[in-house]
N, C-alpha and C. Protein backbone atom coordinates (compact mmCIF):
# COMPACT_ATOMS: atom_id res chain seq x y z
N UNK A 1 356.34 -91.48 128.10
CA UNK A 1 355.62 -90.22 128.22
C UNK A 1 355.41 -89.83 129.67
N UNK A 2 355.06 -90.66 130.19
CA UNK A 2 354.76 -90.21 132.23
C UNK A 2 356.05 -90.23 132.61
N UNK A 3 357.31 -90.81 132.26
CA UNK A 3 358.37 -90.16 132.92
C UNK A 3 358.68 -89.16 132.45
N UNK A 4 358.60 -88.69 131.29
CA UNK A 4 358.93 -86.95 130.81
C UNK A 4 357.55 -86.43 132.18
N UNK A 5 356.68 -86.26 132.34
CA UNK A 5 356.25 -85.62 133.05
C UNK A 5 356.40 -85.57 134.34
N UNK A 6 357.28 -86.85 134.75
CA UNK A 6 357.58 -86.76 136.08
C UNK A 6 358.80 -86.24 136.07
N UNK A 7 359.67 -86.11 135.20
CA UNK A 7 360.85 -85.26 135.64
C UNK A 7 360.87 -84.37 135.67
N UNK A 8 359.84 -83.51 134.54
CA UNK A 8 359.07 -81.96 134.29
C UNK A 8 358.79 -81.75 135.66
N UNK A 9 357.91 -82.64 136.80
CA UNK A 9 357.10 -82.05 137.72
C UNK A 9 358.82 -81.80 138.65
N UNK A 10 359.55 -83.00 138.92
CA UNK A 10 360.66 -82.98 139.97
C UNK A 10 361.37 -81.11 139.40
N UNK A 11 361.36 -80.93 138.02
CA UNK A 11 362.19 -80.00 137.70
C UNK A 11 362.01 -78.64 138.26
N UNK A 12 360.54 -78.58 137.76
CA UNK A 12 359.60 -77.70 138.76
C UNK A 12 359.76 -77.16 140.22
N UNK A 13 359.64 -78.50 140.65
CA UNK A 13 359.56 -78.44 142.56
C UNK A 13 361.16 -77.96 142.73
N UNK A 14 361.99 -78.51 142.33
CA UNK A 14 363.12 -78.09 142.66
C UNK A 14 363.77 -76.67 142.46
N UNK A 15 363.14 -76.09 140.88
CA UNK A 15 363.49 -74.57 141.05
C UNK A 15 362.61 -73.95 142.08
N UNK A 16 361.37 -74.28 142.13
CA UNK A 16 360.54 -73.61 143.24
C UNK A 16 361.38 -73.37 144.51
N UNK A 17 361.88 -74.75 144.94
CA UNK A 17 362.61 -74.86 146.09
C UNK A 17 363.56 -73.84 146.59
N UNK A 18 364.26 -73.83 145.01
CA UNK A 18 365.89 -73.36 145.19
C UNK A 18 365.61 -71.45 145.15
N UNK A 19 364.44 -71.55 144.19
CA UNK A 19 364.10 -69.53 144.24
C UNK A 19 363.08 -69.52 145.54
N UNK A 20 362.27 -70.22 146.13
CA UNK A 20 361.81 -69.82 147.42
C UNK A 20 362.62 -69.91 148.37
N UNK A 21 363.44 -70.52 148.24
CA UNK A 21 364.93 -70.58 149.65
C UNK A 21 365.61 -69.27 149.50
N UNK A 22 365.86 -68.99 148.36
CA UNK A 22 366.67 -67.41 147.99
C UNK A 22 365.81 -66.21 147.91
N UNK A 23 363.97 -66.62 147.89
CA UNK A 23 363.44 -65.65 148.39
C UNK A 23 362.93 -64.87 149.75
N UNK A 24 363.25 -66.17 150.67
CA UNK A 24 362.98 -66.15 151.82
C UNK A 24 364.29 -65.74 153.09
N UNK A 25 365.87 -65.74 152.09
CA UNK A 25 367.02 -65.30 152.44
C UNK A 25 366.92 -63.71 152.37
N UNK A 26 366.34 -63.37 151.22
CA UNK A 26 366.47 -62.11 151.14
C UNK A 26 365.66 -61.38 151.87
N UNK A 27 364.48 -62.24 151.91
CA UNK A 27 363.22 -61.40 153.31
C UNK A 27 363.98 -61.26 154.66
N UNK A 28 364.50 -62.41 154.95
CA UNK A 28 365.30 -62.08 156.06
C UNK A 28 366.18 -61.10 156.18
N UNK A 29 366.85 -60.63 154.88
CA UNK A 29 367.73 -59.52 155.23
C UNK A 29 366.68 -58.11 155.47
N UNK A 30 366.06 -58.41 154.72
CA UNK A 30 365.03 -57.46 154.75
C UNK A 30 363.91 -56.93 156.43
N UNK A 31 364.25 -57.56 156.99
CA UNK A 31 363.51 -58.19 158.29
C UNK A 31 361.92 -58.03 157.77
N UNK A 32 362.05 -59.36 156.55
CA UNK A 32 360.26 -59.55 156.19
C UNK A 32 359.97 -61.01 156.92
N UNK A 33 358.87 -60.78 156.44
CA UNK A 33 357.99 -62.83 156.95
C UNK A 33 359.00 -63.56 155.87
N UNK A 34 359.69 -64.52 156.50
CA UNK A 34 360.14 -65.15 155.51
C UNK A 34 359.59 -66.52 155.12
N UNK A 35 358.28 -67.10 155.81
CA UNK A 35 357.69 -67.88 155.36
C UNK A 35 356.43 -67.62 154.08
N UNK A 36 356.21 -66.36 154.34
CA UNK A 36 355.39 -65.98 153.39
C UNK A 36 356.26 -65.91 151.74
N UNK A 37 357.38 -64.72 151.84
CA UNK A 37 358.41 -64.82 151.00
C UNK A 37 358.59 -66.38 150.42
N UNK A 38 358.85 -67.34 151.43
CA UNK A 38 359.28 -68.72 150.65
C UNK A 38 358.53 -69.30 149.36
N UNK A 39 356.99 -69.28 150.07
CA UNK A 39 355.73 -69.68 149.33
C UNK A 39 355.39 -68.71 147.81
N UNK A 40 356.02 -67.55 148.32
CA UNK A 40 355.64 -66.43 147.08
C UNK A 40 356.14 -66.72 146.13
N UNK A 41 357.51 -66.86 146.49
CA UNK A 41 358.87 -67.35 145.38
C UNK A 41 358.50 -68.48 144.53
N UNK A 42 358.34 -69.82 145.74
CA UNK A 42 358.07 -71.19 145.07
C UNK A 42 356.94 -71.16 144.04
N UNK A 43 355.96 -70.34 144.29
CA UNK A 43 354.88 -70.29 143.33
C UNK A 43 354.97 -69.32 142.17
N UNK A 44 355.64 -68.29 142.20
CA UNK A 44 355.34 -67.07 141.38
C UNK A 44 357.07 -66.88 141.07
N UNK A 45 358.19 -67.65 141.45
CA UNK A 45 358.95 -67.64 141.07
C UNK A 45 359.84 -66.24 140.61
N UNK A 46 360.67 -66.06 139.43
CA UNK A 46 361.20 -64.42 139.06
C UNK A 46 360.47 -63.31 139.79
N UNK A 47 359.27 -63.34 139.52
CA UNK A 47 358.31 -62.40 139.97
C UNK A 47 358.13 -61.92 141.22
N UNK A 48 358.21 -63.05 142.67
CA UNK A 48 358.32 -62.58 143.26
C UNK A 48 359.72 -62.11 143.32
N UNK A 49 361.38 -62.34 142.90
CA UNK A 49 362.59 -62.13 143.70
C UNK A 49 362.55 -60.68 142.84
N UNK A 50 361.39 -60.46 141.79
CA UNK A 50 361.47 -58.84 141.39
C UNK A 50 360.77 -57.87 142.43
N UNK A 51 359.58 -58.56 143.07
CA UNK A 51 359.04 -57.85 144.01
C UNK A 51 359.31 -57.74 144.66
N UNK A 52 360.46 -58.58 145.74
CA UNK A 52 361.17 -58.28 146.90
C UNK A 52 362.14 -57.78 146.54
N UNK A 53 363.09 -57.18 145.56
CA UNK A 53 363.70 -56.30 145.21
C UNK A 53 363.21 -54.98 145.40
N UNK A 54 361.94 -54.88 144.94
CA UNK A 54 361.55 -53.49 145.39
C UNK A 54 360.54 -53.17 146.11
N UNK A 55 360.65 -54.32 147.44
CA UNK A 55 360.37 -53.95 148.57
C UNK A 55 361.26 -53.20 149.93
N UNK A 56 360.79 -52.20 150.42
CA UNK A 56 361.81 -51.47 151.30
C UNK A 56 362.08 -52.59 152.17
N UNK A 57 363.36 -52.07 152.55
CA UNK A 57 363.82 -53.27 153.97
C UNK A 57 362.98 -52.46 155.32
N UNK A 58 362.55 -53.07 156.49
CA UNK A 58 362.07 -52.27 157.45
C UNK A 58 363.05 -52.23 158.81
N UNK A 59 363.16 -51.21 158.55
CA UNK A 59 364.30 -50.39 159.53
C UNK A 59 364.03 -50.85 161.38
N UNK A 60 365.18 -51.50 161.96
CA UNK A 60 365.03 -51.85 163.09
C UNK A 60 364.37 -51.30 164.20
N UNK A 61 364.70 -49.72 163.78
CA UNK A 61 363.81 -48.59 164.71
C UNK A 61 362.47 -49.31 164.86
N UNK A 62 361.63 -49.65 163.58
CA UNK A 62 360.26 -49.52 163.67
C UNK A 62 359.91 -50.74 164.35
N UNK A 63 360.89 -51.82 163.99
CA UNK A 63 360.55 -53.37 165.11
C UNK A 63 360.81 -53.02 166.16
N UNK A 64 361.43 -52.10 166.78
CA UNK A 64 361.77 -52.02 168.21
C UNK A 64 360.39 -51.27 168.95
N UNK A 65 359.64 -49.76 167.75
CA UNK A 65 358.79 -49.39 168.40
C UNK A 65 357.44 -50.06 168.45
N UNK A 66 356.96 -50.61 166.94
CA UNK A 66 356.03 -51.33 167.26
C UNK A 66 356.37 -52.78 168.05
N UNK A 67 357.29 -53.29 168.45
CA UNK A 67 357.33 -54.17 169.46
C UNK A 67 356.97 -53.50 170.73
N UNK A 68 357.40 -52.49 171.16
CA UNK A 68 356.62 -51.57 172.22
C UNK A 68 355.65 -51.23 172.72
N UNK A 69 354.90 -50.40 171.47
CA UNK A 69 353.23 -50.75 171.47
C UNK A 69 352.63 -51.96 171.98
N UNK A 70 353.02 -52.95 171.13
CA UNK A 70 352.59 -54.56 171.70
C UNK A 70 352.60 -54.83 172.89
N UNK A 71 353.99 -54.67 173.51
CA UNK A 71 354.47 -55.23 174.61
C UNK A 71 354.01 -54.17 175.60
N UNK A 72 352.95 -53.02 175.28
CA UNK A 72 352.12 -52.57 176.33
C UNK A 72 350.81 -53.18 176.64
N UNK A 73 350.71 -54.21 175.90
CA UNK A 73 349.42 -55.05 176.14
C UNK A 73 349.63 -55.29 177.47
N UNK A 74 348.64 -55.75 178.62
CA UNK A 74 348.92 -56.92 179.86
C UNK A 74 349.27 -58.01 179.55
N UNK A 75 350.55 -58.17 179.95
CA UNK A 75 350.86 -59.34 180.34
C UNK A 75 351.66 -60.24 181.55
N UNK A 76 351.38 -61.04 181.71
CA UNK A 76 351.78 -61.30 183.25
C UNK A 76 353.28 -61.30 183.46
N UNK A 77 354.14 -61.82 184.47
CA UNK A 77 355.67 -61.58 184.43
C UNK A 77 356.42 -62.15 184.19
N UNK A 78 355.57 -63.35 183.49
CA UNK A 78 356.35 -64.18 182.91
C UNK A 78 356.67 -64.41 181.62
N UNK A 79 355.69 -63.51 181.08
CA UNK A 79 355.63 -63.26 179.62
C UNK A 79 355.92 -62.18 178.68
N UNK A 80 356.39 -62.75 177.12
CA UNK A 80 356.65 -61.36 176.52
C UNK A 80 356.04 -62.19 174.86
N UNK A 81 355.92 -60.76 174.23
CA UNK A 81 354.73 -60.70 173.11
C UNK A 81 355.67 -60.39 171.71
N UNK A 82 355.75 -61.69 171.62
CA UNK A 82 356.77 -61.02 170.05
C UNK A 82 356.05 -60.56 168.77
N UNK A 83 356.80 -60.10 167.83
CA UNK A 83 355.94 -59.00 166.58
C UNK A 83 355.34 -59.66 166.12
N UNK A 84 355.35 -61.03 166.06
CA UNK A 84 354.39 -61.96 165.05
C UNK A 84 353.24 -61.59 165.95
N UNK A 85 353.08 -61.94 167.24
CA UNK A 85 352.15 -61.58 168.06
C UNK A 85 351.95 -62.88 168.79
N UNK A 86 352.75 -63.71 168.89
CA UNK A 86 352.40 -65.10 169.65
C UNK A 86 353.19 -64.17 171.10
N UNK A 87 352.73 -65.16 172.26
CA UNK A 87 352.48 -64.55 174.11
C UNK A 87 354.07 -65.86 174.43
N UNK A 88 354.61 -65.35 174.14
CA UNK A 88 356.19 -66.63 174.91
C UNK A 88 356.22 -66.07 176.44
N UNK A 89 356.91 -67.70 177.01
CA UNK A 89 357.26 -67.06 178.32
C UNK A 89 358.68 -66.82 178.67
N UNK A 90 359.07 -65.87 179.82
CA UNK A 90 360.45 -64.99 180.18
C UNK A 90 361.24 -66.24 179.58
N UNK A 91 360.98 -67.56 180.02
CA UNK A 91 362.00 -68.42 180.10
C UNK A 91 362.57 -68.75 178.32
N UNK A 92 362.25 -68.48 177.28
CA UNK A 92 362.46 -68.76 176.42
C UNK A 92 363.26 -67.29 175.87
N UNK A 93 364.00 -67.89 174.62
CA UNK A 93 364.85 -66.91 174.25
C UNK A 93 364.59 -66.78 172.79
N UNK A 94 363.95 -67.31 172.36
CA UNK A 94 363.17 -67.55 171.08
C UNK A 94 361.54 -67.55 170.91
N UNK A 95 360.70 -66.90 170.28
CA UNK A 95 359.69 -67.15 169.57
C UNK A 95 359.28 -68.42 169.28
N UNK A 96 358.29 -69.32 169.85
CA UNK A 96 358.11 -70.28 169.76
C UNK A 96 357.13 -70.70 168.00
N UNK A 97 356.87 -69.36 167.99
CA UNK A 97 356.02 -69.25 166.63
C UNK A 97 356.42 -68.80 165.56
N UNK A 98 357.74 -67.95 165.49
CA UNK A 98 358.58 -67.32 164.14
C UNK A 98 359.72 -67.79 164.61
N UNK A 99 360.51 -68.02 165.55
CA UNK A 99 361.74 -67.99 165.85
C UNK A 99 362.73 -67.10 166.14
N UNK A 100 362.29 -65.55 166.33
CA UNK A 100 362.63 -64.25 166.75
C UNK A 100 363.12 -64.20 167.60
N UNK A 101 364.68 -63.78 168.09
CA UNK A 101 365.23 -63.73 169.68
C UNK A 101 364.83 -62.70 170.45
N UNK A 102 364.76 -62.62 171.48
CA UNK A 102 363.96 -61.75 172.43
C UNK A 102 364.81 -60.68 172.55
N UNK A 103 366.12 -60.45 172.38
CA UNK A 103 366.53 -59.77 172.28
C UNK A 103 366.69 -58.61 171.05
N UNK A 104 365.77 -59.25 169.99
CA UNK A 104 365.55 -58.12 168.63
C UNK A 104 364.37 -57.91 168.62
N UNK A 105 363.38 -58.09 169.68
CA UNK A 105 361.95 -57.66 169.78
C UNK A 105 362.46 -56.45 171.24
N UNK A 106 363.12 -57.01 171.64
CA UNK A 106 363.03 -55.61 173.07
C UNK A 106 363.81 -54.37 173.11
């Protein structure tokens, strides 16, 4: 009886896995949070890959302008402010906090 439930639980975790990995692919096309997406999927499964279906994708324009806004905050010259909102410095080429290249925030 406890191994039927332990294979039930492995069976579980693993679709979670496999539809939060494919929900968090599609956020990315989408340019969404794709850590949030992952967690949505793994838990809420169909439901969420129906809701990110009919979520709009957000158009690069608007990451470029509200990255703008942001990046009128002060900041010193060594630094730049990616959309998540973590403060990286010039020297990095990545988001130390989402993983965003500096070149699709500017």
């Amino acid at each position: 009886m406890e191994t039927e439930v332990l294979w039930i639980l492995i069976i579980v975790i693993i679709q979670g896995a496999i539809v939060g990995g494919f929900c968090s692919f599609m956020a990315k096309e989408k340019n969404r949070d794709v850590i949030c997406w992952f967690f949505l999927g793994f838990f809420f499964s169909f439901i969420a890959i129906l809701a990110l279906i009919g979520v709009p994708e957000i158009k690069e324009e608007e990451i470029i302008e509200n990255s703008a806004s942001q990046m009128e905050e002060e900041l010193s010259e060594d630094e730049w402010k990616c959309r998540c909102g973590e403060i990286n410095s010039k020297h990095e080429e990545h988001c130390v906090n989402c993983g965003r290249a500096l070149n699709a925030i500017v």
